[in-house]
N, C-alpha and C. Protein backbone atom coordinates (compact mmCIF):
# COMPACT_ATOMS: atom_id res chain seq x y z
N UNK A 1 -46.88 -25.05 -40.66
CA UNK A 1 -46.25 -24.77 -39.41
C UNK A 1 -45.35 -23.54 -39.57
N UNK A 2 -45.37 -22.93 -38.79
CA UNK A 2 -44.42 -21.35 -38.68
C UNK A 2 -42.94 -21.76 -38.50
N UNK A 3 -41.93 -20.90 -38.81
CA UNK A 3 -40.93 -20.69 -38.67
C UNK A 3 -40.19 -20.03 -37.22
N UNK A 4 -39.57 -20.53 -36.67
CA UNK A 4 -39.34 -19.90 -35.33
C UNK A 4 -38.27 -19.07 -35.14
N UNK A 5 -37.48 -19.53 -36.19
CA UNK A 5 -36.19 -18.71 -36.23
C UNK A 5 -35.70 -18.24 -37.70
N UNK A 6 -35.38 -17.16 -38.05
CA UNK A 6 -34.91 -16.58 -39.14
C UNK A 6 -33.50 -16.94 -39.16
N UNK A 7 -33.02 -17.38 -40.45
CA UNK A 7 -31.14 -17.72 -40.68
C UNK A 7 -30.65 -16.29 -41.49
N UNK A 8 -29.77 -16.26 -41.38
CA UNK A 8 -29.23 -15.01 -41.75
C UNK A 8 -27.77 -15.72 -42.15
N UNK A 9 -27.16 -15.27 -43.48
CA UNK A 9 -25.62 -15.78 -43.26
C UNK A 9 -24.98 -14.30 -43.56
N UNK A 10 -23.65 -14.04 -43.34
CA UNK A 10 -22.93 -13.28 -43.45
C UNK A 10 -21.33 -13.54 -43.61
N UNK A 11 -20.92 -12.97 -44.45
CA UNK A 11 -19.72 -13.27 -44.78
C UNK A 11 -18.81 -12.21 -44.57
N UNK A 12 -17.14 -12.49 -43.92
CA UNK A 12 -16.60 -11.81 -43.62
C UNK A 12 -15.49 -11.92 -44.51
N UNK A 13 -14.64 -10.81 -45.27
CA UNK A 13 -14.01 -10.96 -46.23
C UNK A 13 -12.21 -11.12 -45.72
N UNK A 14 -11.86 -11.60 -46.18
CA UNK A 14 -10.61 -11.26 -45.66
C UNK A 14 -9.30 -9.75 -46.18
N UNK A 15 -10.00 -9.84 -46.97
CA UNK A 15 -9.60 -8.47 -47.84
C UNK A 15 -10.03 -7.23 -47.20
N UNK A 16 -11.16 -6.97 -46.52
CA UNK A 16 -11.77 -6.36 -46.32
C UNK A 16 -11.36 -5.86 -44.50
N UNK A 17 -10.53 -4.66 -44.31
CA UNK A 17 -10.11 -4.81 -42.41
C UNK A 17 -11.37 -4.54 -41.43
N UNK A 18 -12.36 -4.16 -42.06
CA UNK A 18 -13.03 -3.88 -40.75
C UNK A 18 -13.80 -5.10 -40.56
N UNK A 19 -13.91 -5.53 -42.18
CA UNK A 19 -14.75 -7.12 -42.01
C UNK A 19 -14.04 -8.19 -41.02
N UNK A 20 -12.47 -8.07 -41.04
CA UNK A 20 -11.74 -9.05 -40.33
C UNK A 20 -11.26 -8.21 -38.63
N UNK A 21 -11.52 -7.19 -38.57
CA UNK A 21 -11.69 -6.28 -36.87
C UNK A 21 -13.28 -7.06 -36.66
N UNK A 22 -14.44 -7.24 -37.35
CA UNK A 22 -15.54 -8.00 -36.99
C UNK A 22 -15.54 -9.15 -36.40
N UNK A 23 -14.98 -9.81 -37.23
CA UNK A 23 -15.06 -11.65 -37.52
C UNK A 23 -13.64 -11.38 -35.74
N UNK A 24 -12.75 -10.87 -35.69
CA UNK A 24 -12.34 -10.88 -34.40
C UNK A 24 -12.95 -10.69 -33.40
N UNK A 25 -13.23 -9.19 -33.08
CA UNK A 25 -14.46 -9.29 -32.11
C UNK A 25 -15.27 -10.28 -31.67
N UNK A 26 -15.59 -10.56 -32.72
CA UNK A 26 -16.84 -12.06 -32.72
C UNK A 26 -16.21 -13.09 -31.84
N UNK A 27 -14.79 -13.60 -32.31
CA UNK A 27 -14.30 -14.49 -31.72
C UNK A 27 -13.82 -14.50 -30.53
N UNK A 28 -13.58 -13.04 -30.19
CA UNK A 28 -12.88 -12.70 -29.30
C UNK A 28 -13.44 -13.59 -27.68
N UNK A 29 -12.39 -13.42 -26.74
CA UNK A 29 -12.84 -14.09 -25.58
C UNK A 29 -13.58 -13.17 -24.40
N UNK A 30 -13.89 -11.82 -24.60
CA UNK A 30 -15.04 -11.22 -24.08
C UNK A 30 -15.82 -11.27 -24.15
N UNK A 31 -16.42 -11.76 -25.74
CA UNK A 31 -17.23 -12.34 -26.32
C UNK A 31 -18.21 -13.67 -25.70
N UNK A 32 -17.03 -14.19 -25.60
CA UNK A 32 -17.86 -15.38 -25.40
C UNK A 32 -17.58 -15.37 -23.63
N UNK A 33 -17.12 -14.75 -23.03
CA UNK A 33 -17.24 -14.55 -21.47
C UNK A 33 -18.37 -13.83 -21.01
N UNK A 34 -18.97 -12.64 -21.77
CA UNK A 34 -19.77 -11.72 -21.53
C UNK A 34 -21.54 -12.17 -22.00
N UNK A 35 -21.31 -12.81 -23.18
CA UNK A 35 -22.66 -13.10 -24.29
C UNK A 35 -22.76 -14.71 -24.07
N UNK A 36 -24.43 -15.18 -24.05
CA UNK A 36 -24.83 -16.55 -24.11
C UNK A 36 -23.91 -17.35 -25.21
N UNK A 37 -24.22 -16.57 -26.58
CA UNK A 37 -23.53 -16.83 -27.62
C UNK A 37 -23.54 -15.74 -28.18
N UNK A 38 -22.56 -15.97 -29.90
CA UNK A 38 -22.57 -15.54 -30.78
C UNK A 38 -23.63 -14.77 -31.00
N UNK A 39 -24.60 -15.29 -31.54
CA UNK A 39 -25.79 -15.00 -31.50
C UNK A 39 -26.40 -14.05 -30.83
N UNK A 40 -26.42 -13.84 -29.90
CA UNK A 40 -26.58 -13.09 -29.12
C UNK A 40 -25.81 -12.01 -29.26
N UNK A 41 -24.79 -11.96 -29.37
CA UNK A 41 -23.94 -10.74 -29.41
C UNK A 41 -24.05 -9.77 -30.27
N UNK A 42 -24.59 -10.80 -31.57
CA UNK A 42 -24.95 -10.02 -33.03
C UNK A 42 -25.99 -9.29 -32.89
N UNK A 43 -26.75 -10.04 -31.80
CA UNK A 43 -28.48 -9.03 -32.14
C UNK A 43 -28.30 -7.89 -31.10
N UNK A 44 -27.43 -8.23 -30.37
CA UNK A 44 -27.37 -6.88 -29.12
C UNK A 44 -26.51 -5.89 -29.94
N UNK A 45 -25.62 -6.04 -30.86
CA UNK A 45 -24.67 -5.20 -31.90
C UNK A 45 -25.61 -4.52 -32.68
N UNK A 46 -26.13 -5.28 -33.22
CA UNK A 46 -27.05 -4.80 -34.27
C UNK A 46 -27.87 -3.54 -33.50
N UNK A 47 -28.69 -4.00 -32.61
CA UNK A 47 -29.41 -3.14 -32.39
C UNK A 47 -28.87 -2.02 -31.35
N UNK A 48 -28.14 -2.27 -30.56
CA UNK A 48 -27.31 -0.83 -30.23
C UNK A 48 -26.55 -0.22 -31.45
N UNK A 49 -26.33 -0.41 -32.22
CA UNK A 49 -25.72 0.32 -33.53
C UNK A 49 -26.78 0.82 -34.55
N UNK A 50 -28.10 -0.12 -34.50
CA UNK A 50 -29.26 0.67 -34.71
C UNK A 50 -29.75 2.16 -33.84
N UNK A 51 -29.96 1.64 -32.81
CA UNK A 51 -30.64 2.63 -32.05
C UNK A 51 -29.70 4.37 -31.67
N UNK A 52 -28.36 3.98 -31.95
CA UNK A 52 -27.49 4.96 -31.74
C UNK A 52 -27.46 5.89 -33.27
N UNK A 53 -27.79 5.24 -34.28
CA UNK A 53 -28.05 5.98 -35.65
C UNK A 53 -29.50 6.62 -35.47
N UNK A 54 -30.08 5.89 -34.96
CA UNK A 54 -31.77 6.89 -34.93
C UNK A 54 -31.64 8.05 -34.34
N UNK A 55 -30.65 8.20 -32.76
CA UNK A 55 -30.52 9.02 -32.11
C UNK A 55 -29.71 10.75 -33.06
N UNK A 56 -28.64 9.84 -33.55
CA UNK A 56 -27.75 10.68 -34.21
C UNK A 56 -28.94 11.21 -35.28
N UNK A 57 -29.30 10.82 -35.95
CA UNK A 57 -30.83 10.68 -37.35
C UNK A 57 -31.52 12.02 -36.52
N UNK A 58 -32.30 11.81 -35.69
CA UNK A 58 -32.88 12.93 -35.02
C UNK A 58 -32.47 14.03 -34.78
N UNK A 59 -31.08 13.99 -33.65
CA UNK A 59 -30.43 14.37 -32.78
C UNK A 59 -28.95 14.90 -34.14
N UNK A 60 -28.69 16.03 -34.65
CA UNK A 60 -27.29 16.00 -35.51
C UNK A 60 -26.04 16.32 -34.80
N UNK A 61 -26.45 16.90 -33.20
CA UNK A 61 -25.38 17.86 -32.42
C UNK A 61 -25.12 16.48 -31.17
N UNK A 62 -25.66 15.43 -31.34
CA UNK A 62 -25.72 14.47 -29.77
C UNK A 62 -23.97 13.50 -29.65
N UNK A 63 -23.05 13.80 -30.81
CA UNK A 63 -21.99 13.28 -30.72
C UNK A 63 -21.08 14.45 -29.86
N UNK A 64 -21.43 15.28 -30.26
CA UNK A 64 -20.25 16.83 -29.75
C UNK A 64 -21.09 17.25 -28.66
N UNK A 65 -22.11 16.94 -28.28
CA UNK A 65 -22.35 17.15 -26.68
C UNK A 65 -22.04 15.91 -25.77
N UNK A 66 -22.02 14.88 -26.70
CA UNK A 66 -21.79 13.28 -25.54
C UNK A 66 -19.76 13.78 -24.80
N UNK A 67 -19.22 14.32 -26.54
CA UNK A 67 -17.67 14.78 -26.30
C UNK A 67 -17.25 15.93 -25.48
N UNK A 68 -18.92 16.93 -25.19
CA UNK A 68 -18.32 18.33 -24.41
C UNK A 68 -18.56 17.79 -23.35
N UNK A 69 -19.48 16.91 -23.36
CA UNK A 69 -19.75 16.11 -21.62
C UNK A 69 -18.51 15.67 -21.14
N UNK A 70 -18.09 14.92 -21.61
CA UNK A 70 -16.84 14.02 -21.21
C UNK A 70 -15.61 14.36 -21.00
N UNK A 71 -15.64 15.69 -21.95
CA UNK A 71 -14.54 17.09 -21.34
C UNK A 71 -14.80 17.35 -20.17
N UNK A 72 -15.78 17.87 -20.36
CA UNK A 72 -16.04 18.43 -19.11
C UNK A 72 -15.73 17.96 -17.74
N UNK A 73 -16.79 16.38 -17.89
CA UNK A 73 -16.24 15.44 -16.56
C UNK A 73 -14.57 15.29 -16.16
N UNK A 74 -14.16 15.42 -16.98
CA UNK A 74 -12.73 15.35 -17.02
C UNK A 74 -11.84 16.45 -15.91
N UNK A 75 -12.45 17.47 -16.73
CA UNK A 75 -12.17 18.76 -15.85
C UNK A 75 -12.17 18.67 -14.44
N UNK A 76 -13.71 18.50 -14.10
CA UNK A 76 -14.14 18.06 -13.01
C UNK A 76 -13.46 17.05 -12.41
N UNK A 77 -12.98 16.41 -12.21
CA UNK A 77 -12.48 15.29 -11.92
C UNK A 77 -11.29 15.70 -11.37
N UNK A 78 -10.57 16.28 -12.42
CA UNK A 78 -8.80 17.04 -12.18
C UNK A 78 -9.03 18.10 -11.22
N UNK A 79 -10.18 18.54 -11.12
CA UNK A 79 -10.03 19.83 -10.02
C UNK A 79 -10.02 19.10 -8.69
N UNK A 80 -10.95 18.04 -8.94
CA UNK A 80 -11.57 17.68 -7.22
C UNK A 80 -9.99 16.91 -7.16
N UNK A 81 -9.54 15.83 -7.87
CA UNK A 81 -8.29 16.04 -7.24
C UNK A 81 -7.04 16.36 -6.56
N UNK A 82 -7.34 17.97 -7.47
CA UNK A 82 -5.98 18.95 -7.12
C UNK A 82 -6.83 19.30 -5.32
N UNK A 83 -7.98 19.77 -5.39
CA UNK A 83 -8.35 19.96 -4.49
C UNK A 83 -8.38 19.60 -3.00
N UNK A 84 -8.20 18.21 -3.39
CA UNK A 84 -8.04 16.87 -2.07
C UNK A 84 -7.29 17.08 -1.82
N UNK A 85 -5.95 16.68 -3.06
CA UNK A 85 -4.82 16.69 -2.59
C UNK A 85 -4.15 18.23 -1.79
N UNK A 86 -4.66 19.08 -1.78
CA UNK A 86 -4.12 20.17 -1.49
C UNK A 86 -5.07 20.76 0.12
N UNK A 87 -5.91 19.96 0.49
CA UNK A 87 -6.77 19.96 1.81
C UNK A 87 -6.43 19.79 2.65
N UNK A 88 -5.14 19.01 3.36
CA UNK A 88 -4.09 19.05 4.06
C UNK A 88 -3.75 20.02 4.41
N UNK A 89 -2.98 20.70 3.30
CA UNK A 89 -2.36 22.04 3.74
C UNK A 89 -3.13 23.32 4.04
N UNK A 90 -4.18 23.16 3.39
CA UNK A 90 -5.07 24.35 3.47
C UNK A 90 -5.63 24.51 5.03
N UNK A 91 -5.83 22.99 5.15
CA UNK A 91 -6.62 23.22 6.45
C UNK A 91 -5.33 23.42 7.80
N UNK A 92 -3.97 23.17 7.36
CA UNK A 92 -3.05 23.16 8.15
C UNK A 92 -2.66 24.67 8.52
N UNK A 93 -2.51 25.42 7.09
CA UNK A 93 -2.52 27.00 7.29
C UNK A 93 -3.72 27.51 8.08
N UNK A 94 -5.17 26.96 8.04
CA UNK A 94 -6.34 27.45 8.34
C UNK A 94 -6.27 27.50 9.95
N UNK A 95 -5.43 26.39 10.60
CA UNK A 95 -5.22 26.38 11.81
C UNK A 95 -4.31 26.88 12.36
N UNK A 96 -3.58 27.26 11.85
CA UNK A 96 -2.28 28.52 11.94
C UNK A 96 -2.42 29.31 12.14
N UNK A 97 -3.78 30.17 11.52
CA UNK A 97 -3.96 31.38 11.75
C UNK A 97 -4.84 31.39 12.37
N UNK A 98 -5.46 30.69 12.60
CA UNK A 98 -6.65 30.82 14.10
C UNK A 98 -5.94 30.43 15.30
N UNK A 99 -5.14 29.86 15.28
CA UNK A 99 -4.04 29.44 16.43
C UNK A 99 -3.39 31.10 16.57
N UNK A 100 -3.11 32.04 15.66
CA UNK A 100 -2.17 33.13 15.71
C UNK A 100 -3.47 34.11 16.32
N UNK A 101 -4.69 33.90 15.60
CA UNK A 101 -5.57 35.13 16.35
C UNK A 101 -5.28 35.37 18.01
N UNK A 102 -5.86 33.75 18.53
CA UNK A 102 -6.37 33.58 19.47
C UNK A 102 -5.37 34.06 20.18
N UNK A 103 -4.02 33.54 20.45
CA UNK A 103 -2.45 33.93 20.89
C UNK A 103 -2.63 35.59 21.36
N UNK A 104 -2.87 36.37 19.73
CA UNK A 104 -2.45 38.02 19.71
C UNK A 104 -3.74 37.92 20.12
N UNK A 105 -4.85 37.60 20.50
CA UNK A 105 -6.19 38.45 21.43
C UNK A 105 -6.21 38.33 22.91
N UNK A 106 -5.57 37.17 22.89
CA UNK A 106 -5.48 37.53 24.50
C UNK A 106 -4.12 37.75 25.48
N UNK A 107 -2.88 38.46 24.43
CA UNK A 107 -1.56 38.91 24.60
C UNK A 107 -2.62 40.33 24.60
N UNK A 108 -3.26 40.85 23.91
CA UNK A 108 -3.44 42.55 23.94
C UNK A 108 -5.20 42.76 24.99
N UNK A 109 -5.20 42.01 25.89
CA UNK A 109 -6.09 41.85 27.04
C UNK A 109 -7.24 41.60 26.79
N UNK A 110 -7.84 40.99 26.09
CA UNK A 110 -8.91 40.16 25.90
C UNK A 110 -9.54 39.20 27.54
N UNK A 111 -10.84 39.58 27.55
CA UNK A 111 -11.06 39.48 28.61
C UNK A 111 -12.01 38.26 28.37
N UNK A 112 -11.82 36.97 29.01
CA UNK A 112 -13.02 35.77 28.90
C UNK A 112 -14.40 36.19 29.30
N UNK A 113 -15.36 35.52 28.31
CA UNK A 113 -17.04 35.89 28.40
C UNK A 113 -17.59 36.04 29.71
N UNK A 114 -16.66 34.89 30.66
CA UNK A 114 -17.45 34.32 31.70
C UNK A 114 -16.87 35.02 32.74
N UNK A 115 -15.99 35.95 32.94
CA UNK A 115 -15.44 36.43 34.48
C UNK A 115 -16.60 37.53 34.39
N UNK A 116 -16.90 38.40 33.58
CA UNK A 116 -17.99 39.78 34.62
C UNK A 116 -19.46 39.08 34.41
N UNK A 117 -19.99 38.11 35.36
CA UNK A 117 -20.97 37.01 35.09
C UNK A 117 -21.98 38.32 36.16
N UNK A 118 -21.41 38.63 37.67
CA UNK A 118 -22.20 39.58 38.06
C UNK A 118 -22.48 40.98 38.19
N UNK A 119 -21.51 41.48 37.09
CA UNK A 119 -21.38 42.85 37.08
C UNK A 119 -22.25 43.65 36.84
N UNK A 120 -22.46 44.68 36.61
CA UNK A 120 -23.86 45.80 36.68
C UNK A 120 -23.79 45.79 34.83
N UNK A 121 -24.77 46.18 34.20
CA UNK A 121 -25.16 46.05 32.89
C UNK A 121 -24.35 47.34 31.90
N UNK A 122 -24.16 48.03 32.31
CA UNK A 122 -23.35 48.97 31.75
C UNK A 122 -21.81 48.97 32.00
N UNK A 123 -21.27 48.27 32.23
CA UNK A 123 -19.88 47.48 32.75
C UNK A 123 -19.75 46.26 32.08
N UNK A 124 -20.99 45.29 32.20
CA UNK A 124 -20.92 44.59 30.85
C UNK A 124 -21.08 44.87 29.19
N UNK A 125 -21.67 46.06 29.07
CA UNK A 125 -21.81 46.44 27.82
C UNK A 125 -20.17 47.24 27.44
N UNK A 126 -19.18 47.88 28.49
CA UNK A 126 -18.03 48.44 28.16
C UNK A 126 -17.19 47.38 27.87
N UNK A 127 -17.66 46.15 28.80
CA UNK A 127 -16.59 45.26 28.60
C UNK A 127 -16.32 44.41 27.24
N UNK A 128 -18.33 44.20 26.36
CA UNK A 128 -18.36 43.84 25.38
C UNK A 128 -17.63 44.85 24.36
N UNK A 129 -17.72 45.90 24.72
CA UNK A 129 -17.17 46.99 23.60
C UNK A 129 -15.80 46.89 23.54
N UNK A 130 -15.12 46.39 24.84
CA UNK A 130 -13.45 46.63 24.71
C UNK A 130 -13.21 45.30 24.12
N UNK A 131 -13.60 44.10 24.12
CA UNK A 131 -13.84 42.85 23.36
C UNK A 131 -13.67 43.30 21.69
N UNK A 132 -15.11 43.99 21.61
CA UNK A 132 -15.04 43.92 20.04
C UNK A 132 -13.35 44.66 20.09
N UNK A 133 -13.68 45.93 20.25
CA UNK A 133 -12.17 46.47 19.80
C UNK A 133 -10.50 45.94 19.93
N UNK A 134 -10.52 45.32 20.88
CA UNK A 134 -9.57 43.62 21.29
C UNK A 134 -9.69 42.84 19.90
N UNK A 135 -10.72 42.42 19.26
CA UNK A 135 -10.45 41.56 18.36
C UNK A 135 -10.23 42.07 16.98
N UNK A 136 -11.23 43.66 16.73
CA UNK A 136 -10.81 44.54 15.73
C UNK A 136 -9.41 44.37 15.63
N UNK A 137 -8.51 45.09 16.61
CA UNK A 137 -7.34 45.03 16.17
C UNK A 137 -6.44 43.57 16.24
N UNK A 138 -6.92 42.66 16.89
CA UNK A 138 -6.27 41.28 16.49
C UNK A 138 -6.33 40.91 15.29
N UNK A 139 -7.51 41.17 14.67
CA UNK A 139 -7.38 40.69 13.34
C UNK A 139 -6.79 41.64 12.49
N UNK A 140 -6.63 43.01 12.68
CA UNK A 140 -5.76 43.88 12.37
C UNK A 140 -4.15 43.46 11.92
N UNK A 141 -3.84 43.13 13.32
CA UNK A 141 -2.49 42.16 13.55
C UNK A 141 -2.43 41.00 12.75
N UNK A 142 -3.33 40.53 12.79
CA UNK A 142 -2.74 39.17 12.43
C UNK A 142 -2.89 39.39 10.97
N UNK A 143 -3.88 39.98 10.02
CA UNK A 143 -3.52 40.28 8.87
C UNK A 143 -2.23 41.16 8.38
N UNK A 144 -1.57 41.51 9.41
CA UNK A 144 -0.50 41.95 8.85
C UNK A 144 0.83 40.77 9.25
N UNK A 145 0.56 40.53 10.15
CA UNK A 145 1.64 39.17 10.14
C UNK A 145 1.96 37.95 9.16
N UNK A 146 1.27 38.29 8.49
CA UNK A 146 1.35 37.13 7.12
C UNK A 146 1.30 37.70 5.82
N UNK A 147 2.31 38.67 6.18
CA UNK A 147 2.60 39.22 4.55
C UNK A 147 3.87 39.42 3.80
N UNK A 148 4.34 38.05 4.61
CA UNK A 148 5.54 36.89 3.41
C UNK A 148 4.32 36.08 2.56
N UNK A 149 5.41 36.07 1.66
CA UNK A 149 5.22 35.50 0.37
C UNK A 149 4.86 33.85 0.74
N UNK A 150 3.99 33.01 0.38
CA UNK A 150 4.43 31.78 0.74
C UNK A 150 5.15 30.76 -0.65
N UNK A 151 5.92 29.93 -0.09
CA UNK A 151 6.13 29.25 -1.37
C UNK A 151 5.53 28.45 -2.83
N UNK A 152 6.25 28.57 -3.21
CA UNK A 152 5.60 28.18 -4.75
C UNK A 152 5.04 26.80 -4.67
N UNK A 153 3.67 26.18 -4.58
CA UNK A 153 3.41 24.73 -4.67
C UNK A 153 2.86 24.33 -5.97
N UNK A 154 3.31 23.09 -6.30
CA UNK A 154 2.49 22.89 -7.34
C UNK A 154 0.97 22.34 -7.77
N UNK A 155 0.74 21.97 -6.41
CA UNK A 155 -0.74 21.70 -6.15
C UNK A 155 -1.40 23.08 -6.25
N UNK A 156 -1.01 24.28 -5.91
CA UNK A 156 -1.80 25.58 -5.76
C UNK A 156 -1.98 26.09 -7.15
N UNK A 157 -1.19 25.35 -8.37
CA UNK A 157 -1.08 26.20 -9.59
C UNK A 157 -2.09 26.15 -10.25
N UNK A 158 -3.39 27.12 -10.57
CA UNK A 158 -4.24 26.81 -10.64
C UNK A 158 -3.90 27.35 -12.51
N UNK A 159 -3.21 27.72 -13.01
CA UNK A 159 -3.21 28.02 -14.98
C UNK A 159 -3.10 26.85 -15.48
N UNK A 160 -4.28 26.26 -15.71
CA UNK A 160 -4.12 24.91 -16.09
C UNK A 160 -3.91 25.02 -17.95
């Protein structure tokens, strides 16, 4: 008759710290919250600690790219933060100054699309032309109206 199960014993030393960081683990209560049993835990150890040496075995550079990865994500992570957090204001200034165009384009006579609806075609083409030049210099203006300094934030500091 065959054998169904292989015994294996192993001994954990007490002298020995990583032997007794083992024999903890083992006991530990993740252990036995996470794994059927013991047993189980050993053969899933074993062989993820196998299969991660084959990789490394093959692979000699796959530890310092798993570590440039994880830099990296890191990075990533801290930017999209600073970023969020700083989307508020950005979009608060963003409306500031489209709030300031609109103001200085139609203070320096900016004329709405819709009043010369029946005018003759060359009267509409002067009127489009005094438009563009209406907004030429609005944005003229308004790029010069914002050339204070703004204050120092620390969300904006981008020398990381």
């Amino acid at each position: 008759m065959a054998q169904l199960n292989w015994n294996y014993n192993v001994r954990f030393s007490h002298r020995n710290e990583d032997a007794v960081k083992a024999w903890e683990n083992l006991h530990s209560k993740e252990v036995n919250e996470n794994f059927k049993s013991q047993n189980e835990f050993v053969v899933s150890a074993i062989n993820d600690y196998y299969e991660r040496f084959q990789k490394e075995m093959n692979d000699p550079y796959l530890e310092t790219r798993e570590k440039e990865d994880a830099f990296a994500d890191r990075i990533v992570e801290q930017v999209t933060q600073k970023a969020f957090a700083n989307l508020p204001a950005l979009a608060g200034m963003y409306l500031m100054q489209q709030q300031s165009m609109l103001s200085v384009g139609f203070q320096g006579g900016a004329v709405p699309i819709n009043v010369g609806m029946n005018a003759s075609a060359s009267a509409k083409e002067n009127k489009a032309s005094q438009q563009e030049r209406n907004t030429e210099i609005s944005s003229v203006q308004s790029r010069t109206d914002f050339t204070e300094e703004l204050e120092e934030n620390d969300f904006l500091d981008f020398n990381l």
